[in-house]
PDB file of N, CA and C in Angstrom:
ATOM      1  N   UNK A   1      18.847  -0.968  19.472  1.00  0.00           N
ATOM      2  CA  UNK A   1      18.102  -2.174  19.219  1.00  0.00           C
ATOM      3  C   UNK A   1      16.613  -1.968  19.523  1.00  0.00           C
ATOM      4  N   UNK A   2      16.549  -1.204  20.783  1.00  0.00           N
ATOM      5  CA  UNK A   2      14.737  -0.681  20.665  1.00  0.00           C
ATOM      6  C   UNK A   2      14.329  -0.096  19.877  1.00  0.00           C
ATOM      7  N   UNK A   3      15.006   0.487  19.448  1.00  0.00           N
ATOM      8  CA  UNK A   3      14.535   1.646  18.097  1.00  0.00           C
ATOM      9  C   UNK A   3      13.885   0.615  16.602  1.00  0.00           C
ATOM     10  N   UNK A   4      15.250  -0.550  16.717  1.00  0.00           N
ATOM     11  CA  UNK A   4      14.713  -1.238  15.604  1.00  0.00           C
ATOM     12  C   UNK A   4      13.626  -2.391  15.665  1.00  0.00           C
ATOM     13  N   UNK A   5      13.328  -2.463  17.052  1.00  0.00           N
ATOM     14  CA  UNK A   5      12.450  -3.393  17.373  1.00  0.00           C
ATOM     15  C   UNK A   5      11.063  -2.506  17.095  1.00  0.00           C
ATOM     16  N   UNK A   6      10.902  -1.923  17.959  1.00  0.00           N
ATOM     17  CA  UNK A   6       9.992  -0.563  17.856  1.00  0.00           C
ATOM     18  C   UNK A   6       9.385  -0.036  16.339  1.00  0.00           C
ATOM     19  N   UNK A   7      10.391   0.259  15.300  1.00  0.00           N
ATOM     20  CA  UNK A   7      10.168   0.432  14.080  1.00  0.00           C
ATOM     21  C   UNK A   7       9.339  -0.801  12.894  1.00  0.00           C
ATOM     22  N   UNK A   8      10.182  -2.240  13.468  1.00  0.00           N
ATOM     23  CA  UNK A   8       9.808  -3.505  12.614  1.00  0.00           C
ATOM     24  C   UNK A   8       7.969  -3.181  13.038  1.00  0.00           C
ATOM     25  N   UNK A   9       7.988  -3.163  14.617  1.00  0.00           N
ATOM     26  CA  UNK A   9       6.571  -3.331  15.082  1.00  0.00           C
ATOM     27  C   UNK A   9       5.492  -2.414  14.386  1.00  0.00           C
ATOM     28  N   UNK A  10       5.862  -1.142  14.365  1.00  0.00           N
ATOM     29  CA  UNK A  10       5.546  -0.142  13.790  1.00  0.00           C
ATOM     30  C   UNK A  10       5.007  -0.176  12.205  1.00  0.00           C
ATOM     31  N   UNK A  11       5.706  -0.377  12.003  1.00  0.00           N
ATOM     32  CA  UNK A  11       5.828  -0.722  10.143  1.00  0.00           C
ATOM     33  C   UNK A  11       4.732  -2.236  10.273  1.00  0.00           C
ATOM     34  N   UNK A  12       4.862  -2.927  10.981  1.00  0.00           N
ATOM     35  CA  UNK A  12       3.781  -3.978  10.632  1.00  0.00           C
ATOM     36  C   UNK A  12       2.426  -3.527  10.733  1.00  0.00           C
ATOM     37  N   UNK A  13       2.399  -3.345  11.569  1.00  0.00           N
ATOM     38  CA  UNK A  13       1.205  -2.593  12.201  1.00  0.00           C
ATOM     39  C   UNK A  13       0.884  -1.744  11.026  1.00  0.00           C
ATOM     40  N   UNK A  14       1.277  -0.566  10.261  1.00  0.00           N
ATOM     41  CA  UNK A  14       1.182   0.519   8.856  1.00  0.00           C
ATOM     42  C   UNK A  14       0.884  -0.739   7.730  1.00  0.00           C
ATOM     43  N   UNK A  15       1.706  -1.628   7.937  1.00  0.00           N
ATOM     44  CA  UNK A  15       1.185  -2.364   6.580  1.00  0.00           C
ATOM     45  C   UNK A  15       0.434  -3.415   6.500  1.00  0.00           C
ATOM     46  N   UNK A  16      -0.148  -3.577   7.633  1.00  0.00           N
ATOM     47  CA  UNK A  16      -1.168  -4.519   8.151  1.00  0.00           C
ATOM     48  C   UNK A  16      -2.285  -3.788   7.746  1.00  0.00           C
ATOM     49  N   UNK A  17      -2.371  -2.514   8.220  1.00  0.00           N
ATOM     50  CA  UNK A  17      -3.888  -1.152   8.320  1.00  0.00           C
ATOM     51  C   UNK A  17      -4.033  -1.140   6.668  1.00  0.00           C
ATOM     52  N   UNK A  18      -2.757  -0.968   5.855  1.00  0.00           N
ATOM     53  CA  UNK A  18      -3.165  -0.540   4.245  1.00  0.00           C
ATOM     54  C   UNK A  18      -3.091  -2.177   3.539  1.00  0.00           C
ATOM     55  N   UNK A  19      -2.752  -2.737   3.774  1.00  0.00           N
ATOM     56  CA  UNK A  19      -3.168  -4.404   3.249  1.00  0.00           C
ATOM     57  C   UNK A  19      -4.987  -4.111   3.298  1.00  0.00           C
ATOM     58  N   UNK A  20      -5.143  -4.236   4.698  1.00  0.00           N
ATOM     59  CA  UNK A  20      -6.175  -4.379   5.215  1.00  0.00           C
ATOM     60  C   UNK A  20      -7.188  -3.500   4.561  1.00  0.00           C
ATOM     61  N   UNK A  21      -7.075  -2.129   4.293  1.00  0.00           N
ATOM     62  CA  UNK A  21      -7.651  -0.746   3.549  1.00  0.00           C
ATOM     63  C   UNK A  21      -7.969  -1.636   1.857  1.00  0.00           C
ATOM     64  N   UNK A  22      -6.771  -1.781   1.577  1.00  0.00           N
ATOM     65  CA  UNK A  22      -6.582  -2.098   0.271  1.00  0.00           C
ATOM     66  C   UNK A  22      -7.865  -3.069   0.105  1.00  0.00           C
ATOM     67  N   UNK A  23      -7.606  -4.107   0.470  1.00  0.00           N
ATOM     68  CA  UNK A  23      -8.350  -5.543   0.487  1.00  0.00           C
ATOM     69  C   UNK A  23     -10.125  -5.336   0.318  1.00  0.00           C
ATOM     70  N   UNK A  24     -10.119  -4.168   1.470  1.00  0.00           N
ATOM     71  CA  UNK A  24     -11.453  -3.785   1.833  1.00  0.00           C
ATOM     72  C   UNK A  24     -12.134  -2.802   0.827  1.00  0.00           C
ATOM     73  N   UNK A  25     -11.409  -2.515   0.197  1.00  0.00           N
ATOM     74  CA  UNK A  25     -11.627  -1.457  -0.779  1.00  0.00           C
ATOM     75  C   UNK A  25     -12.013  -1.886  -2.025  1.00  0.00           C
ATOM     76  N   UNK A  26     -10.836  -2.970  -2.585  1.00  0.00           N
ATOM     77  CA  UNK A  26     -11.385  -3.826  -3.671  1.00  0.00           C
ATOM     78  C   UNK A  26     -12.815  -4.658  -3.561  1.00  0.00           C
ATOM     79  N   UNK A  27     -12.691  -5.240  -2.647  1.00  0.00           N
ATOM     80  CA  UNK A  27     -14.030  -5.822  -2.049  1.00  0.00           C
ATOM     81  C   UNK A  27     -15.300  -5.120  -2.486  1.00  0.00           C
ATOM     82  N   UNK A  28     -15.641  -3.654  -1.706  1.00  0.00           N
ATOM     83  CA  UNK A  28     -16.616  -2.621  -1.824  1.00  0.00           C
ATOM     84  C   UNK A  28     -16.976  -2.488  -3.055  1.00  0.00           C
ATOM     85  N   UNK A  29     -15.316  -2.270  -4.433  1.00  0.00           N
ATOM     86  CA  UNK A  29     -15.585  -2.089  -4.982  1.00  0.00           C
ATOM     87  C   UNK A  29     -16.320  -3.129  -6.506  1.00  0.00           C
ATOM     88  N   UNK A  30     -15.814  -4.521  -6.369  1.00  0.00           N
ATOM     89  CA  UNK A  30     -16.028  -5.371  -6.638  1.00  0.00           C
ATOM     90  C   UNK A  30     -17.627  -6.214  -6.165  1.00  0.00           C
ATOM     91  N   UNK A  31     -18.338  -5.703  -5.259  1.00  0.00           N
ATOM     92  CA  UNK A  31     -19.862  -5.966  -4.955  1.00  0.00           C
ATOM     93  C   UNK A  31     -20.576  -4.868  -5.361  1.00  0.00           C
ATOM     94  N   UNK A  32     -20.336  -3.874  -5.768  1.00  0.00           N
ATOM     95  CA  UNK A  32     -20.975  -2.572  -6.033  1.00  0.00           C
ATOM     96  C   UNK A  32     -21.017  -2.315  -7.764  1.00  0.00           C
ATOM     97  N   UNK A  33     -20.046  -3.137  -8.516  1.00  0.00           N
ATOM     98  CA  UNK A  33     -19.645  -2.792 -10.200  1.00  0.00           C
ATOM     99  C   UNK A  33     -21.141  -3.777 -10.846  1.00  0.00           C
ATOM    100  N   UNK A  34     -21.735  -2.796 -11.562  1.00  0.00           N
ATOM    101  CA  UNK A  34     -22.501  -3.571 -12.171  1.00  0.00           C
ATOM    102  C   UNK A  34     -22.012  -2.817 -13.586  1.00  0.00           C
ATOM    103  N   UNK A  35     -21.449  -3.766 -14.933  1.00  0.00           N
ATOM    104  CA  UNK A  35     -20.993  -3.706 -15.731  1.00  0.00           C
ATOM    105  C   UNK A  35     -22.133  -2.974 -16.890  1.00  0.00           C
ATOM    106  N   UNK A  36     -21.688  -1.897 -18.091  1.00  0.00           N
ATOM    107  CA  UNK A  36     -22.737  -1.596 -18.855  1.00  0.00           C
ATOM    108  C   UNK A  36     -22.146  -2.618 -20.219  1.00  0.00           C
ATOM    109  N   UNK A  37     -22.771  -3.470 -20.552  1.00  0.00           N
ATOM    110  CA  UNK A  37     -21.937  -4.294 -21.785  1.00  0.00           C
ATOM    111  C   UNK A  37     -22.495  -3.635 -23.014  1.00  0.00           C
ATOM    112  N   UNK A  38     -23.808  -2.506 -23.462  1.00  0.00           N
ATOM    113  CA  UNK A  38     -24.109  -1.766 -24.665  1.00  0.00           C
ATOM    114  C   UNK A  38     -23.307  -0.541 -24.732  1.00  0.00           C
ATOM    115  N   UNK A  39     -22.821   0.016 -23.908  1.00  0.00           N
ATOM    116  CA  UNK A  39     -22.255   1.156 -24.418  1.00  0.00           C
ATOM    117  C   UNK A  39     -20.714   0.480 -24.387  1.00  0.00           C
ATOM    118  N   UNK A  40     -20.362  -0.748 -24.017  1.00  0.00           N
ATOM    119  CA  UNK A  40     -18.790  -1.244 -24.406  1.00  0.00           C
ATOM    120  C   UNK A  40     -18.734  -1.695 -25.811  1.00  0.00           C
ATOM    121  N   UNK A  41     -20.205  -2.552 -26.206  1.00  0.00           N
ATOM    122  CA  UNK A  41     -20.425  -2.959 -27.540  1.00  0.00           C
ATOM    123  C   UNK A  41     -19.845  -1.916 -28.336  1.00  0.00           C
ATOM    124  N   UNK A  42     -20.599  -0.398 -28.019  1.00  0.00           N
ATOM    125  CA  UNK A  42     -20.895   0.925 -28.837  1.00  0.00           C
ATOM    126  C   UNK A  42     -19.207   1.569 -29.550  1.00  0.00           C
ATOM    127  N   UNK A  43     -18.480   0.933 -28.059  1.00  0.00           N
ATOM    128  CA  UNK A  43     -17.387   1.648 -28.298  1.00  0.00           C
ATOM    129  C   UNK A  43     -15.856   0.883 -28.387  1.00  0.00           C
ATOM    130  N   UNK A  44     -16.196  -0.687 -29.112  1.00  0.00           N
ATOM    131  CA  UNK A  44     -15.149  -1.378 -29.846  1.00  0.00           C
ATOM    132  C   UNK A  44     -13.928  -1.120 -30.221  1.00  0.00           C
ATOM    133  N   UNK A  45     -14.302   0.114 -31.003  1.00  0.00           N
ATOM    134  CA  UNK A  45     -12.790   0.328 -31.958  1.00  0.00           C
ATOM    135  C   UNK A  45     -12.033   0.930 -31.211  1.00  0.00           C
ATOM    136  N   UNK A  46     -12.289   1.302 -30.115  1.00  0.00           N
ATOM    137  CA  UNK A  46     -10.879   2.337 -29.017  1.00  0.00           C
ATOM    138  C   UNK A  46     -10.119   1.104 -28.618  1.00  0.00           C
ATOM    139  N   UNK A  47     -10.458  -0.245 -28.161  1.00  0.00           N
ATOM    140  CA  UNK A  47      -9.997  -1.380 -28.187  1.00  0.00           C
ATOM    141  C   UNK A  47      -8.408  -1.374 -27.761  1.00  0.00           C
ATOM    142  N   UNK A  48      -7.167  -1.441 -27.369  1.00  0.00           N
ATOM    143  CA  UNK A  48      -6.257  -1.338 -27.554  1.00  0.00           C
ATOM    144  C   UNK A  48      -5.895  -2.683 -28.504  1.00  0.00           C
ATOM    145  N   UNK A  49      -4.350  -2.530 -29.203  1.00  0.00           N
ATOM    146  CA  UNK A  49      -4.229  -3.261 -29.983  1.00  0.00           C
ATOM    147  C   UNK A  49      -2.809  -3.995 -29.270  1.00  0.00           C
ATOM    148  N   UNK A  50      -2.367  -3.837 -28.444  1.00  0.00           N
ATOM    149  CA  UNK A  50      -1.203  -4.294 -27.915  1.00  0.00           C
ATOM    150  C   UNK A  50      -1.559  -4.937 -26.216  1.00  0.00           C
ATOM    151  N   UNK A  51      -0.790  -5.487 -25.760  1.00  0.00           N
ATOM    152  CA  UNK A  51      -0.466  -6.606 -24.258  1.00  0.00           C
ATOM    153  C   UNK A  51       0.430  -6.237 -23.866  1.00  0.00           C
ATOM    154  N   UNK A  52      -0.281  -5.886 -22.353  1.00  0.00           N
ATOM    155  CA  UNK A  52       0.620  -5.770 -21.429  1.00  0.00           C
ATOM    156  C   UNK A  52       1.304  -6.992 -20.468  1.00  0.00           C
ATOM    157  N   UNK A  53       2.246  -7.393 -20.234  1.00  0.00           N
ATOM    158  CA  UNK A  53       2.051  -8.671 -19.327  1.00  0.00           C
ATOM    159  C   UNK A  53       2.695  -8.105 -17.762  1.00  0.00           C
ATOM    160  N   UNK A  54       2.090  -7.932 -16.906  1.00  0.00           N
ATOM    161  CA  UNK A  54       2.272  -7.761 -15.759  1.00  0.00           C
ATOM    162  C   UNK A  54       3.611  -6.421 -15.904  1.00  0.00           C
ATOM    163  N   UNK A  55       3.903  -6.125 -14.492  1.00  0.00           N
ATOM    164  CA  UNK A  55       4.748  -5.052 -14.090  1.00  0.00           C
ATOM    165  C   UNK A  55       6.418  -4.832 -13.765  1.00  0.00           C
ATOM    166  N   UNK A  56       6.545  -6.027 -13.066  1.00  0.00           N
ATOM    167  CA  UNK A  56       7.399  -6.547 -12.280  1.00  0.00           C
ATOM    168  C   UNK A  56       7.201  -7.579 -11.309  1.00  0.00           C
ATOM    169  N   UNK A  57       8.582  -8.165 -10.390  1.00  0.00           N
ATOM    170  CA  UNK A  57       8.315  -8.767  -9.411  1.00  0.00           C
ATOM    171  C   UNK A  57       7.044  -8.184  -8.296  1.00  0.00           C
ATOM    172  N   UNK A  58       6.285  -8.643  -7.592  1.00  0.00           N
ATOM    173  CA  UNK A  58       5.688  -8.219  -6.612  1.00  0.00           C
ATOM    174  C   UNK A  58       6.372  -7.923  -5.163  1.00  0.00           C
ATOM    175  N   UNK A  59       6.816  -9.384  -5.252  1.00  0.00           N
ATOM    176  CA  UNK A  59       8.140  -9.108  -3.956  1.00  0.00           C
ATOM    177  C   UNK A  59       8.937  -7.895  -3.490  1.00  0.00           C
ATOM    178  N   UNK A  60       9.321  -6.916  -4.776  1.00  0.00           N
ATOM    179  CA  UNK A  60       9.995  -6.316  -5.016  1.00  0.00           C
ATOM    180  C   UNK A  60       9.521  -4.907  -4.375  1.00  0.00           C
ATOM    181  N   UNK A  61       8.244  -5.185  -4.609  1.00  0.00           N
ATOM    182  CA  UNK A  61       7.826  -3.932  -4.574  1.00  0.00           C
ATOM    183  C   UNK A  61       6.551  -3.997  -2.967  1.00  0.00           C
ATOM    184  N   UNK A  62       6.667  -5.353  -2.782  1.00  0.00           N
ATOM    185  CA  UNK A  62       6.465  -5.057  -1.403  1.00  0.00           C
ATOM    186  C   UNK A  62       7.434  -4.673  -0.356  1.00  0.00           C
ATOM    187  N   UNK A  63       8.399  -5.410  -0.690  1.00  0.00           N
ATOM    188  CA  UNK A  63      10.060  -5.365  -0.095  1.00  0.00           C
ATOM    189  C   UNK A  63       9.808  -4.150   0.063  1.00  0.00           C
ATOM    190  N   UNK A  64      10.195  -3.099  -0.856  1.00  0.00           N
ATOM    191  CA  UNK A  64      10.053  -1.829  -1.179  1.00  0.00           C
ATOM    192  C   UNK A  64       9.207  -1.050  -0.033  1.00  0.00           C
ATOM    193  N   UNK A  65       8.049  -1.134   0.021  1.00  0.00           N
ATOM    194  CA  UNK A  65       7.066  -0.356   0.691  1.00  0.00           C
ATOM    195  C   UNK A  65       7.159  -1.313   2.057  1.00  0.00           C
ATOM    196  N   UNK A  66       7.255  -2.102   2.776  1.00  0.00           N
ATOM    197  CA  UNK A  66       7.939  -2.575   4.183  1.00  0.00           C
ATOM    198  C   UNK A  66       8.897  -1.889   4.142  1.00  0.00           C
ATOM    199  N   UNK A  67       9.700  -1.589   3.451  1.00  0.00           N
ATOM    200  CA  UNK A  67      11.450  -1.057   3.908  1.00  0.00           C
ATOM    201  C   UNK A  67      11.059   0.193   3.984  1.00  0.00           C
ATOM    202  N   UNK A  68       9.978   1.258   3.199  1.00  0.00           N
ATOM    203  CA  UNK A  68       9.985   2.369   3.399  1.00  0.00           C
ATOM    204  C   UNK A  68       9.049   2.899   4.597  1.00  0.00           C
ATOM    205  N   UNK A  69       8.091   1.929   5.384  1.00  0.00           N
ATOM    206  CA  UNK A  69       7.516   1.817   6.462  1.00  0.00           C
ATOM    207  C   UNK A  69       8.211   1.943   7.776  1.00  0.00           C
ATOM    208  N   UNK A  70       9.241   1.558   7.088  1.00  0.00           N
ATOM    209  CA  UNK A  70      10.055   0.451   8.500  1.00  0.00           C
ATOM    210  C   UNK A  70      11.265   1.809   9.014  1.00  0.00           C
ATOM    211  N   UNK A  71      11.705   2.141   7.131  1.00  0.00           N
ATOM    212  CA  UNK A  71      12.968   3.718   7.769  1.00  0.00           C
ATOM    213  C   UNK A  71      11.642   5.050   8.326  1.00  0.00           C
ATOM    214  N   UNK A  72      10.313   4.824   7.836  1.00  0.00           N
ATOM    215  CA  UNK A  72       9.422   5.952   8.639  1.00  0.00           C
ATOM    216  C   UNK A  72       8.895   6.151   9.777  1.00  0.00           C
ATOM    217  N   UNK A  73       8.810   4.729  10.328  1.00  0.00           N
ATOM    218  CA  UNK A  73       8.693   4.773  11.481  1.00  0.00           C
ATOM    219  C   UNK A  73      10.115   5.003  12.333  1.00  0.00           C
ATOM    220  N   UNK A  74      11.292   4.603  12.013  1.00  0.00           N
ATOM    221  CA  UNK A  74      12.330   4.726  12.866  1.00  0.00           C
ATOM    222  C   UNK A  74      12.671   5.885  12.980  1.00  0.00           C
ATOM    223  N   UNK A  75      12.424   6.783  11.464  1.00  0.00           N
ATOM    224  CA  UNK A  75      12.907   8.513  11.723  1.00  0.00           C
ATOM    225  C   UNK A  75      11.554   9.031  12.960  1.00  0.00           C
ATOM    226  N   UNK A  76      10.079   8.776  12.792  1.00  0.00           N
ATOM    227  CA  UNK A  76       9.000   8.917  13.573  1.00  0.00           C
ATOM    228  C   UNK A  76       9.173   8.600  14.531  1.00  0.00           C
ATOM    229  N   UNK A  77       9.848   7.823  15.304  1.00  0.00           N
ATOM    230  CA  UNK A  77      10.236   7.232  16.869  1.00  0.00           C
ATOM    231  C   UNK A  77      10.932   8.088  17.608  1.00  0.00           C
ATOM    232  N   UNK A  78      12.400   8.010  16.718  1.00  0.00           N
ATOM    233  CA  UNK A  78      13.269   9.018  17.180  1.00  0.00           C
ATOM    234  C   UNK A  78      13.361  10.255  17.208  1.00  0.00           C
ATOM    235  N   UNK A  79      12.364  10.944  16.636  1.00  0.00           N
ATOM    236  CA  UNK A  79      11.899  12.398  16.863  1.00  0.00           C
ATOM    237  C   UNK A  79      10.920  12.326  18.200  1.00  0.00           C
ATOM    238  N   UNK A  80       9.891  11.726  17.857  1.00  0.00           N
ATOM    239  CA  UNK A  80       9.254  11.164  19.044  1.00  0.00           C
ATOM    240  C   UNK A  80       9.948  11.252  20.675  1.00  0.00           C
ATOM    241  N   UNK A  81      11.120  10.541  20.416  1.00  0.00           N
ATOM    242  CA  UNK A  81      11.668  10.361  21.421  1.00  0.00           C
ATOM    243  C   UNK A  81      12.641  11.435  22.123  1.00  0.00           C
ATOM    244  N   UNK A  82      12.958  12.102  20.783  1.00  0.00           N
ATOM    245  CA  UNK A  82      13.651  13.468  21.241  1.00  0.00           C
ATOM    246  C   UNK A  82      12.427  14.410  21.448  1.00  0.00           C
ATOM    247  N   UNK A  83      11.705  14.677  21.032  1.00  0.00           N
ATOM    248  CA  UNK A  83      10.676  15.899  21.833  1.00  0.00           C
ATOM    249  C   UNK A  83      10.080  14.722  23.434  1.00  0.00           C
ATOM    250  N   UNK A  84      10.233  13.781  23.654  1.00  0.00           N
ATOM    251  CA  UNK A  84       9.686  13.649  24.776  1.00  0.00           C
ATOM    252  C   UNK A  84      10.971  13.632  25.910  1.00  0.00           C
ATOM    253  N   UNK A  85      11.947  13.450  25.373  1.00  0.00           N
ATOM    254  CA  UNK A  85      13.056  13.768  26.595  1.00  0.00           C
ATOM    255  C   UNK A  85      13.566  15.390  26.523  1.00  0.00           C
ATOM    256  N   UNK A  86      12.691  16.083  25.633  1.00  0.00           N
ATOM    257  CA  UNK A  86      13.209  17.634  25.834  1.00  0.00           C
ATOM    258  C   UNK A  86      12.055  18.078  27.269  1.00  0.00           C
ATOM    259  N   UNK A  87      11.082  17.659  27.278  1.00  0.00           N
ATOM    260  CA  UNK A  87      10.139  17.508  28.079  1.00  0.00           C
ATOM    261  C   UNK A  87      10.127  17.550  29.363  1.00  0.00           C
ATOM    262  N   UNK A  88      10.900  16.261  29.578  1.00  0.00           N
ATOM    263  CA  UNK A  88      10.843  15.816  30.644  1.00  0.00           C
ATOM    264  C   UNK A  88      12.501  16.843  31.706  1.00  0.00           C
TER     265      UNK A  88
END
């Protein structure tokens, strides 16, 4: 049960830091874009001709990356924990 307490904590903490990365990143990059609209004029016809509508659920794929946080930190603990009781 420590292990899985330990891991939930763990994994929040990892996806708190890359939320956080992420967020900060778009940001930077979103105050820094100054758009060229003559050379987009120039180059029209590459245009795509088809729509995309989104990917999937989001849920899904956060689910996803928490759950794969969450089994990395628990394998990371318990190694952890075995080299520190070889140690001692």
């Amino acid at each position: 049960m420590k292990l899985i307490t330990r891991s939930l904590i763990g994994a929040t903490a990892l996806f708190g830091i890359y939320t956080a990365g992420t967020l900060t990143s778009g940001y930077i990059k979103t105050k820094n874009y100054e758009p060229d609209f003559e050379a987009a004029w120039e180059d029209a016809e590459n245009l795509p001709s088809e729509a995309a509508f989104g990917q999937g659920p989001a849920l899904v794929s956060l689910a996803g990356l928490f759950g794969g946080m969450v089994l990395s930190s628990a394998v990371f603990l318990s190694v952890y924990d075995k080299i520190t009781l070889e140690k001692v």
